[in-house]
C-alpha atoms as a PDB file:
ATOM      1  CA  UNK A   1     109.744  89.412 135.103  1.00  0.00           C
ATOM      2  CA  UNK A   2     106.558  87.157 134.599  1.00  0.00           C
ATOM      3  CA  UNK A   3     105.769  86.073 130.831  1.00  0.00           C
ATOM      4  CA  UNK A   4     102.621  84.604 129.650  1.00  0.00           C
ATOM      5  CA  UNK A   5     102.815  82.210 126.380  1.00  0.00           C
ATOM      6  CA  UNK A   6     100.806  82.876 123.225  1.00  0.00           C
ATOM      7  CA  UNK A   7     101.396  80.710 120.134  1.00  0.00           C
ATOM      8  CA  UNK A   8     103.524  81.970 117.611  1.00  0.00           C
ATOM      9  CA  UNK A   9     102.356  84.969 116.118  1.00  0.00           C
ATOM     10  CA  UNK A  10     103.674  88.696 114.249  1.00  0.00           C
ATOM     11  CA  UNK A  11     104.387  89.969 117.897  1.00  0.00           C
ATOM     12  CA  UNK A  12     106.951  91.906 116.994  1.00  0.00           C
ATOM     13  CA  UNK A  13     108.204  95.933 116.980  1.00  0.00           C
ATOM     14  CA  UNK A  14     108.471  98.542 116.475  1.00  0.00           C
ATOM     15  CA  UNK A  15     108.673  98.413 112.335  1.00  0.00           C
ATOM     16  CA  UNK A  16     108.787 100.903 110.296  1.00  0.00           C
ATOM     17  CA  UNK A  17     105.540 102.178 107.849  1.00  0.00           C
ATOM     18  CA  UNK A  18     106.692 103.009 105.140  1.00  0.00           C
ATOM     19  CA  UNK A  19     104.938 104.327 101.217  1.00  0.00           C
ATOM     20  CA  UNK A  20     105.829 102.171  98.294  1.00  0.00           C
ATOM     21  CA  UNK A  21     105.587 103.583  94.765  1.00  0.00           C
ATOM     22  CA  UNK A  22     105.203 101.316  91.849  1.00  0.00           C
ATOM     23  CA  UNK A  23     104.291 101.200  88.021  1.00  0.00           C
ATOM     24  CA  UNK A  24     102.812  99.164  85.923  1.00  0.00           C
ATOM     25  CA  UNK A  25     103.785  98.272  82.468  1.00  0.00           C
ATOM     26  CA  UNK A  26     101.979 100.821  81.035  1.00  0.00           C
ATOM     27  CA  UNK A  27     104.040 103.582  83.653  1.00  0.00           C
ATOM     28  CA  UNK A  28     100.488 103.900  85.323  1.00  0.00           C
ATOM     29  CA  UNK A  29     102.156 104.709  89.351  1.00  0.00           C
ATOM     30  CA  UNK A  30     100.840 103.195  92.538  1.00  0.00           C
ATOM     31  CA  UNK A  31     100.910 103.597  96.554  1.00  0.00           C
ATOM     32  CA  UNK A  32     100.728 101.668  98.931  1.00  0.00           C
ATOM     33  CA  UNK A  33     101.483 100.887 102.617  1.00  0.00           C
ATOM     34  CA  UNK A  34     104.238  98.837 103.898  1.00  0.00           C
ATOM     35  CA  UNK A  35     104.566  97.657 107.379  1.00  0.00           C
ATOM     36  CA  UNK A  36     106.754  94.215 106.821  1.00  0.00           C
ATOM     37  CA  UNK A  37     109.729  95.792 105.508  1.00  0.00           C
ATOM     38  CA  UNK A  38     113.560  95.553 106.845  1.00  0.00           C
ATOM     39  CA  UNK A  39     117.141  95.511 106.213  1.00  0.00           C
ATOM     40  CA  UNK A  40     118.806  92.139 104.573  1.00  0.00           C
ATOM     41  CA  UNK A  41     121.838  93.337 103.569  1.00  0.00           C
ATOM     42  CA  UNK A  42     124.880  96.144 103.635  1.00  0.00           C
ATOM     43  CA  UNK A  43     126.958  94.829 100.874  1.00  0.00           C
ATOM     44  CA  UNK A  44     125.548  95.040  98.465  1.00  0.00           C
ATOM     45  CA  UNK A  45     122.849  97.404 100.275  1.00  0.00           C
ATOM     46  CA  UNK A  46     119.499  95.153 100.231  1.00  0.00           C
ATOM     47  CA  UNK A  47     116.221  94.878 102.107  1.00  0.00           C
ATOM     48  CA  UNK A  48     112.953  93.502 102.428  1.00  0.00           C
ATOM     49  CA  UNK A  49     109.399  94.267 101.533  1.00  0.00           C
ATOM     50  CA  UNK A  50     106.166  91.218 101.818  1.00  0.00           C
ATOM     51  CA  UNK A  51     103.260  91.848  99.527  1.00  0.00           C
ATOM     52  CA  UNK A  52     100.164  89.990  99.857  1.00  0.00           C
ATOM     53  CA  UNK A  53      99.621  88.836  96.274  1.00  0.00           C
ATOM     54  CA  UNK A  54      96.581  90.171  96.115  1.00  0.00           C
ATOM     55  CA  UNK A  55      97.605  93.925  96.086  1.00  0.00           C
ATOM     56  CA  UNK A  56      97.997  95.856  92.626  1.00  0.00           C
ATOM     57  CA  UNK A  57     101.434  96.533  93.304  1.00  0.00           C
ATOM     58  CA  UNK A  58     102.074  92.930  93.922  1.00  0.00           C
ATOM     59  CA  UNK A  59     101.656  92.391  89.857  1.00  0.00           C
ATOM     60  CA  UNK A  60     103.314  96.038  89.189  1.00  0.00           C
ATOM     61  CA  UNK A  61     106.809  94.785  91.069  1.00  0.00           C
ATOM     62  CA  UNK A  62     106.504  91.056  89.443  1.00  0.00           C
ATOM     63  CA  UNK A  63     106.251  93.027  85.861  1.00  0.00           C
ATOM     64  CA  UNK A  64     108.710  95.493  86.307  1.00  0.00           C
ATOM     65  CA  UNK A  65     111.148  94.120  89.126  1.00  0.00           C
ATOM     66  CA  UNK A  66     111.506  97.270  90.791  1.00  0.00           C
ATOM     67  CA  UNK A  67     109.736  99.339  93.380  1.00  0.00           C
ATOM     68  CA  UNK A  68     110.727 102.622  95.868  1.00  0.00           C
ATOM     69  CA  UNK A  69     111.082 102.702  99.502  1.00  0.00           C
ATOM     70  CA  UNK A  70     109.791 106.317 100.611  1.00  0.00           C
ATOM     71  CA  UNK A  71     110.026 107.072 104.920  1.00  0.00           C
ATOM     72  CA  UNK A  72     107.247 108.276 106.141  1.00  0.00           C
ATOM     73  CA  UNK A  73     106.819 111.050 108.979  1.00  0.00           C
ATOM     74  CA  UNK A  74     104.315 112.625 111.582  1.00  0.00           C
ATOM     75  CA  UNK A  75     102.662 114.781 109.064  1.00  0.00           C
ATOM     76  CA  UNK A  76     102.254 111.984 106.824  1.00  0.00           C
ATOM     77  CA  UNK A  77     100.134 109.787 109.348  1.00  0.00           C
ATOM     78  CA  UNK A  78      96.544 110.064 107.872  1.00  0.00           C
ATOM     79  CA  UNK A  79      97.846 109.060 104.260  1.00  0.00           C
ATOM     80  CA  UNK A  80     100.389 106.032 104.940  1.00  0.00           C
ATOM     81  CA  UNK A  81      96.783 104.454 106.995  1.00  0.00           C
ATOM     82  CA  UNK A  82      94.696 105.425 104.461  1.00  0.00           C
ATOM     83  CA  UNK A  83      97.179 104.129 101.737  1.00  0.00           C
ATOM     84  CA  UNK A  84      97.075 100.393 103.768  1.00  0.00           C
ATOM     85  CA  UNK A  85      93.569 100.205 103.778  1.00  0.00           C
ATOM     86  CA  UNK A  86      92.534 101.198 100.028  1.00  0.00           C
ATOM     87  CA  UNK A  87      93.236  99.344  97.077  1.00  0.00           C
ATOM     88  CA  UNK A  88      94.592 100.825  93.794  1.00  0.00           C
ATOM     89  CA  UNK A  89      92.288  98.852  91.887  1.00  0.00           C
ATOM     90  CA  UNK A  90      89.325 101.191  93.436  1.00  0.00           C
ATOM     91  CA  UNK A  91      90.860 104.679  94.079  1.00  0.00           C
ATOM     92  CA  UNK A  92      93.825 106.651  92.637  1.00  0.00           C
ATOM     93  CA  UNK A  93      95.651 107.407  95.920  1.00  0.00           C
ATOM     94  CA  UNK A  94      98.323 109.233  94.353  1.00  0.00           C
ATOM     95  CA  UNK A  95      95.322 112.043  92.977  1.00  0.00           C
ATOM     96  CA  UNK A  96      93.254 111.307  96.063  1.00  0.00           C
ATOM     97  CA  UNK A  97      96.341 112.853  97.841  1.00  0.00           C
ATOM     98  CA  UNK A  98      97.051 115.234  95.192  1.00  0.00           C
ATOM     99  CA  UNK A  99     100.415 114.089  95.803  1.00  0.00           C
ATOM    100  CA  UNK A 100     103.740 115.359  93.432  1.00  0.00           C
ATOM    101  CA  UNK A 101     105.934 112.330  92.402  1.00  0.00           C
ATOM    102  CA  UNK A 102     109.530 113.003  91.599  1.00  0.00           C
ATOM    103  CA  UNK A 103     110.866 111.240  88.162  1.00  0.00           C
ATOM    104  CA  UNK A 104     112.870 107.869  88.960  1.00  0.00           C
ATOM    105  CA  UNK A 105     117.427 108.070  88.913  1.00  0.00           C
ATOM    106  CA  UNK A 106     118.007 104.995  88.769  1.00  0.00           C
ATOM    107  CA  UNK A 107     114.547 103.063  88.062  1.00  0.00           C
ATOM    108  CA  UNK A 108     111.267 103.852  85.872  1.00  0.00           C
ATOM    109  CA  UNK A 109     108.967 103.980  89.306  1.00  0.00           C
ATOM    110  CA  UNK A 110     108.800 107.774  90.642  1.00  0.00           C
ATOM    111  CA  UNK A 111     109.446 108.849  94.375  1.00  0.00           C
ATOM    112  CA  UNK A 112     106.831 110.511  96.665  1.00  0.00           C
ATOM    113  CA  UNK A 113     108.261 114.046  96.712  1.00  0.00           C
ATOM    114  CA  UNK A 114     106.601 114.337 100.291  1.00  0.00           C
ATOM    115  CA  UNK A 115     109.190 111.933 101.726  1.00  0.00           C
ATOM    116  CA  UNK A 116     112.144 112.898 103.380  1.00  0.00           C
ATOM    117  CA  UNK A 117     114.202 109.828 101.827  1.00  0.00           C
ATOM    118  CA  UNK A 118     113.590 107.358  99.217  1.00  0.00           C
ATOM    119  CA  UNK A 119     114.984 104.262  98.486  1.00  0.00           C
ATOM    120  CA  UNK A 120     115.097 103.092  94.775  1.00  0.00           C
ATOM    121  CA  UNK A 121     114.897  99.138  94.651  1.00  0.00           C
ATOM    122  CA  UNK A 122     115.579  96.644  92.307  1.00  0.00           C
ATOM    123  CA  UNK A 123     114.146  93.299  92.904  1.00  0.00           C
ATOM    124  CA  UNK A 124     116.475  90.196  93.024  1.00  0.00           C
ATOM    125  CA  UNK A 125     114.744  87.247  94.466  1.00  0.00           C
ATOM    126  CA  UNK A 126     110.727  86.505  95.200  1.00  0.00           C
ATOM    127  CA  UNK A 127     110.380  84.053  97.964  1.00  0.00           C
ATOM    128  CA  UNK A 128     106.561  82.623  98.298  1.00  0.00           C
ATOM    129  CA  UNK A 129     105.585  82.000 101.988  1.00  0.00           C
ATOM    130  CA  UNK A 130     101.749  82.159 102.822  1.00  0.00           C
ATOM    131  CA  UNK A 131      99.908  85.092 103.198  1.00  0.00           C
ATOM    132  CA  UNK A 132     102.901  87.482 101.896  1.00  0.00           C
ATOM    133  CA  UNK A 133     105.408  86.795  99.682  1.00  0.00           C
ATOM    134  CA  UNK A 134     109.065  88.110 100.594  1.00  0.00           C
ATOM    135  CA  UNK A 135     110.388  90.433  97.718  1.00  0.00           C
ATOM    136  CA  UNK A 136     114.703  90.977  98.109  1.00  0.00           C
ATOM    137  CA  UNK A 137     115.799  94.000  96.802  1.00  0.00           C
ATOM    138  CA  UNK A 138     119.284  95.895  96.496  1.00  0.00           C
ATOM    139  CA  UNK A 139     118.842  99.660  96.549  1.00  0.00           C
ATOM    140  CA  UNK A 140     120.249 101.546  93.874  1.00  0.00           C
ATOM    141  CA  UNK A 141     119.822 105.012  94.839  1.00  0.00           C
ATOM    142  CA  UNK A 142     118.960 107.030  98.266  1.00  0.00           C
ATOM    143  CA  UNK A 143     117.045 110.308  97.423  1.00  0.00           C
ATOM    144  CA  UNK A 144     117.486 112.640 100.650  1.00  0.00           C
ATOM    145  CA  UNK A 145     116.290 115.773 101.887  1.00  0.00           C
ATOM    146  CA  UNK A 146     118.673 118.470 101.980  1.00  0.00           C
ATOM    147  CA  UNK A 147     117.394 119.560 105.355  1.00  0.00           C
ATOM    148  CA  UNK A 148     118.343 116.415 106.915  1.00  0.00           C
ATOM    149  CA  UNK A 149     122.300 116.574 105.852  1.00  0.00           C
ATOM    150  CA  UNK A 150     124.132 118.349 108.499  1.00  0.00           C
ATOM    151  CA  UNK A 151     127.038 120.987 107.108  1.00  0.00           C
ATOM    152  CA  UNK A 152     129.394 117.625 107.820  1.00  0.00           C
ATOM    153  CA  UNK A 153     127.619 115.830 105.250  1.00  0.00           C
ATOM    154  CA  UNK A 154     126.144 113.773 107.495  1.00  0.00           C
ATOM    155  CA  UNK A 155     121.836 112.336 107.623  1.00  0.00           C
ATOM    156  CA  UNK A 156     120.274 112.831 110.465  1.00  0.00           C
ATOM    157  CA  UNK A 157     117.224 110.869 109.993  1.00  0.00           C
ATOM    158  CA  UNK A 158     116.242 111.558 113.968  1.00  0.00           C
ATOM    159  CA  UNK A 159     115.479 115.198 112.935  1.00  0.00           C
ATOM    160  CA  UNK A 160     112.885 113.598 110.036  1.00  0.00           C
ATOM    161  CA  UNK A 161     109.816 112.928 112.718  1.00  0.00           C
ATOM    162  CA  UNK A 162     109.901 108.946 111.108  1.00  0.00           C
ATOM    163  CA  UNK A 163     106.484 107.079 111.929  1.00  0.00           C
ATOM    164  CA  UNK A 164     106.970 103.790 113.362  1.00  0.00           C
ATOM    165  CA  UNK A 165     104.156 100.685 113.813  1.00  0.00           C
ATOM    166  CA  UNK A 166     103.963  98.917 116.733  1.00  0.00           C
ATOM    167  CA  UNK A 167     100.932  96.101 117.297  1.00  0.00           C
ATOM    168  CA  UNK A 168      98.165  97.978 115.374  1.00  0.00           C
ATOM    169  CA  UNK A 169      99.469 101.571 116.370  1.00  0.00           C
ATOM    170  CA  UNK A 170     101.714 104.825 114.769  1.00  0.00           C
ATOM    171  CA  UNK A 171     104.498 106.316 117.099  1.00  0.00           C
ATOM    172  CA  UNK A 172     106.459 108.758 115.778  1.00  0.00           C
ATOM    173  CA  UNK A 173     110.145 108.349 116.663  1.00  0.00           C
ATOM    174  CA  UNK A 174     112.144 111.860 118.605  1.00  0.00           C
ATOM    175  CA  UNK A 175     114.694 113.938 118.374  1.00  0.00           C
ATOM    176  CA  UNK A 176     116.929 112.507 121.486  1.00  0.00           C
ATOM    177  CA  UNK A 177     118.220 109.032 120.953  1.00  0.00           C
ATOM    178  CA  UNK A 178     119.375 107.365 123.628  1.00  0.00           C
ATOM    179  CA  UNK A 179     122.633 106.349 122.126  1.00  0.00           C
ATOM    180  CA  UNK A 180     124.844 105.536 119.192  1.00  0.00           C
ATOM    181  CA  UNK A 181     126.160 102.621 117.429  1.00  0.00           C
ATOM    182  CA  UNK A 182     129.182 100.771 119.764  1.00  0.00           C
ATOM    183  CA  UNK A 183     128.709 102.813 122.687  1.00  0.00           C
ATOM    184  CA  UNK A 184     127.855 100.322 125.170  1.00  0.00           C
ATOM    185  CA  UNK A 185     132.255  99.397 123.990  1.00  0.00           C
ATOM    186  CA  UNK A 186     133.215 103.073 123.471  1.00  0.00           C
ATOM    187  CA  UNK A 187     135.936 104.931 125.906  1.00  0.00           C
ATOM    188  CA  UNK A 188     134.759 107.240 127.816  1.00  0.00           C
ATOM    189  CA  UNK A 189     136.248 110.375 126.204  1.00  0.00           C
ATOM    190  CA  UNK A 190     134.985 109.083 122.995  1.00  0.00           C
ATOM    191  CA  UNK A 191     131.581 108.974 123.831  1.00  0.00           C
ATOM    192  CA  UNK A 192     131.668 112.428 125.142  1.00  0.00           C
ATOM    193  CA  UNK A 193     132.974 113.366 122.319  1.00  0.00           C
ATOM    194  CA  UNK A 194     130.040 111.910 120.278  1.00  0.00           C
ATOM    195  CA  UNK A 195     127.467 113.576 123.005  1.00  0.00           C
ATOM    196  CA  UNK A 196     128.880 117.015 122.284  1.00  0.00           C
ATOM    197  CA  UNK A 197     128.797 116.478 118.438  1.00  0.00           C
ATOM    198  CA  UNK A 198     125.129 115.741 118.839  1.00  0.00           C
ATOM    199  CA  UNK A 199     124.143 118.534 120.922  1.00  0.00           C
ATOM    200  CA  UNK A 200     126.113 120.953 118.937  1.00  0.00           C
ATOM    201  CA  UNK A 201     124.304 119.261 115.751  1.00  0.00           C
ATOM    202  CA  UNK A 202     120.951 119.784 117.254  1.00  0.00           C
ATOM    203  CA  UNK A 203     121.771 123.492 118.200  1.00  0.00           C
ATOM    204  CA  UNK A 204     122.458 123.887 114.370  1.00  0.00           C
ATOM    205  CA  UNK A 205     119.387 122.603 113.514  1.00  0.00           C
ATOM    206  CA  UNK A 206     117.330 125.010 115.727  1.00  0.00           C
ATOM    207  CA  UNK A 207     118.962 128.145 114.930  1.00  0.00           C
END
């Protein structure tokens, strides 16, 4: 394999784009698109989003200190673009949309109801970098479709159609993945055991 060197740059992916609802302090609610977002933490669950500071929602989550995560899918391509591209300050994307927000658990900010899962975040540190500025957050709640949750109880987010970005473009992720956590160390009966789950799973899911 052959590489060429480019100076440092955001050459990295796939990431996921995701819709982030805020409020102000007057409970006025906000969209926007996030593409630099990841996990930071399991325990105490916490992850990432960075906000240029001149986006609304930049001053909505430094006045309230809390924002929510919602996953995007395939059918939800034209609005997370649209949603990076426009600024609050000029259009109400949440009417533009005519989409229906679902009341906060565990914060004041409201959930797209559109969204298979949403994350409820409460900021804990601000980090200043540059263009972005890195907001740390430990979720407090996880709002999930019912359709996703298997009769085991379990999420199965691969059934969701999640959009990922990848250098300047949407993919939406499929149905078959190509293998589970700590099978490359697994014994061979157990990860045939963990292939037949999943195919029985996805039968259940198609009847």
């Amino acid at each position: 394999m052959t590489k060429e060197l480019f100076k440092g740059s955001i050459l990295f992916g796939p990431v996921p784009a995701v819709l982030v609802t805020t409020i102000n302090q007057d409970g006025q609610p906000n969209v926007f698109t996030v593409g630099w977002t990841g996990v930071a933490c399991s325990h105490p669950p916490m992850v990432t989003i960075a906000v240029r500071k001149e986006r609304l929602s930049y001053e909505n989550i430094r006045a309230t200190g809390e924002f929510v995560i919602n996953l995007t899918t395939r059918k939800m391509l034209k609005m997370t673009d649209f949603c990076g591209c426009r600024s609050g300050r000029k259009i109400d994307k949440i009417k533009h949309f005519g989409l229906e927000l679902e009341a906060g658990v565990d914060v004041a900010v409201p959930s797209l109801k559109i969204s298979p899962v949403a994350l409820e975040c409460r900021v804990y540190s601000l980090t200043e970098l540059g263009s972005h500025d890195l907001f740390v957050a430990e979720i407090v709640r996880n709002k999930v479709d019912t359709a996703l949750i298997d009769k085991e109880g379990r999420i199965r987010l691969g059934e969701a159609g999640l959009l990922a970005y990848c250098h300047g473009e949407y993919f939406s992720l499929g149905r078959q993945p190509l293998g589970t956590f700590g099978h490359s160390v697994a014994r061979r009966s157990v990860r045939q055991a963990r292939q037949a789950k999943h195919n029985q799973g996805g039968k259940a899911q198609k009847s």
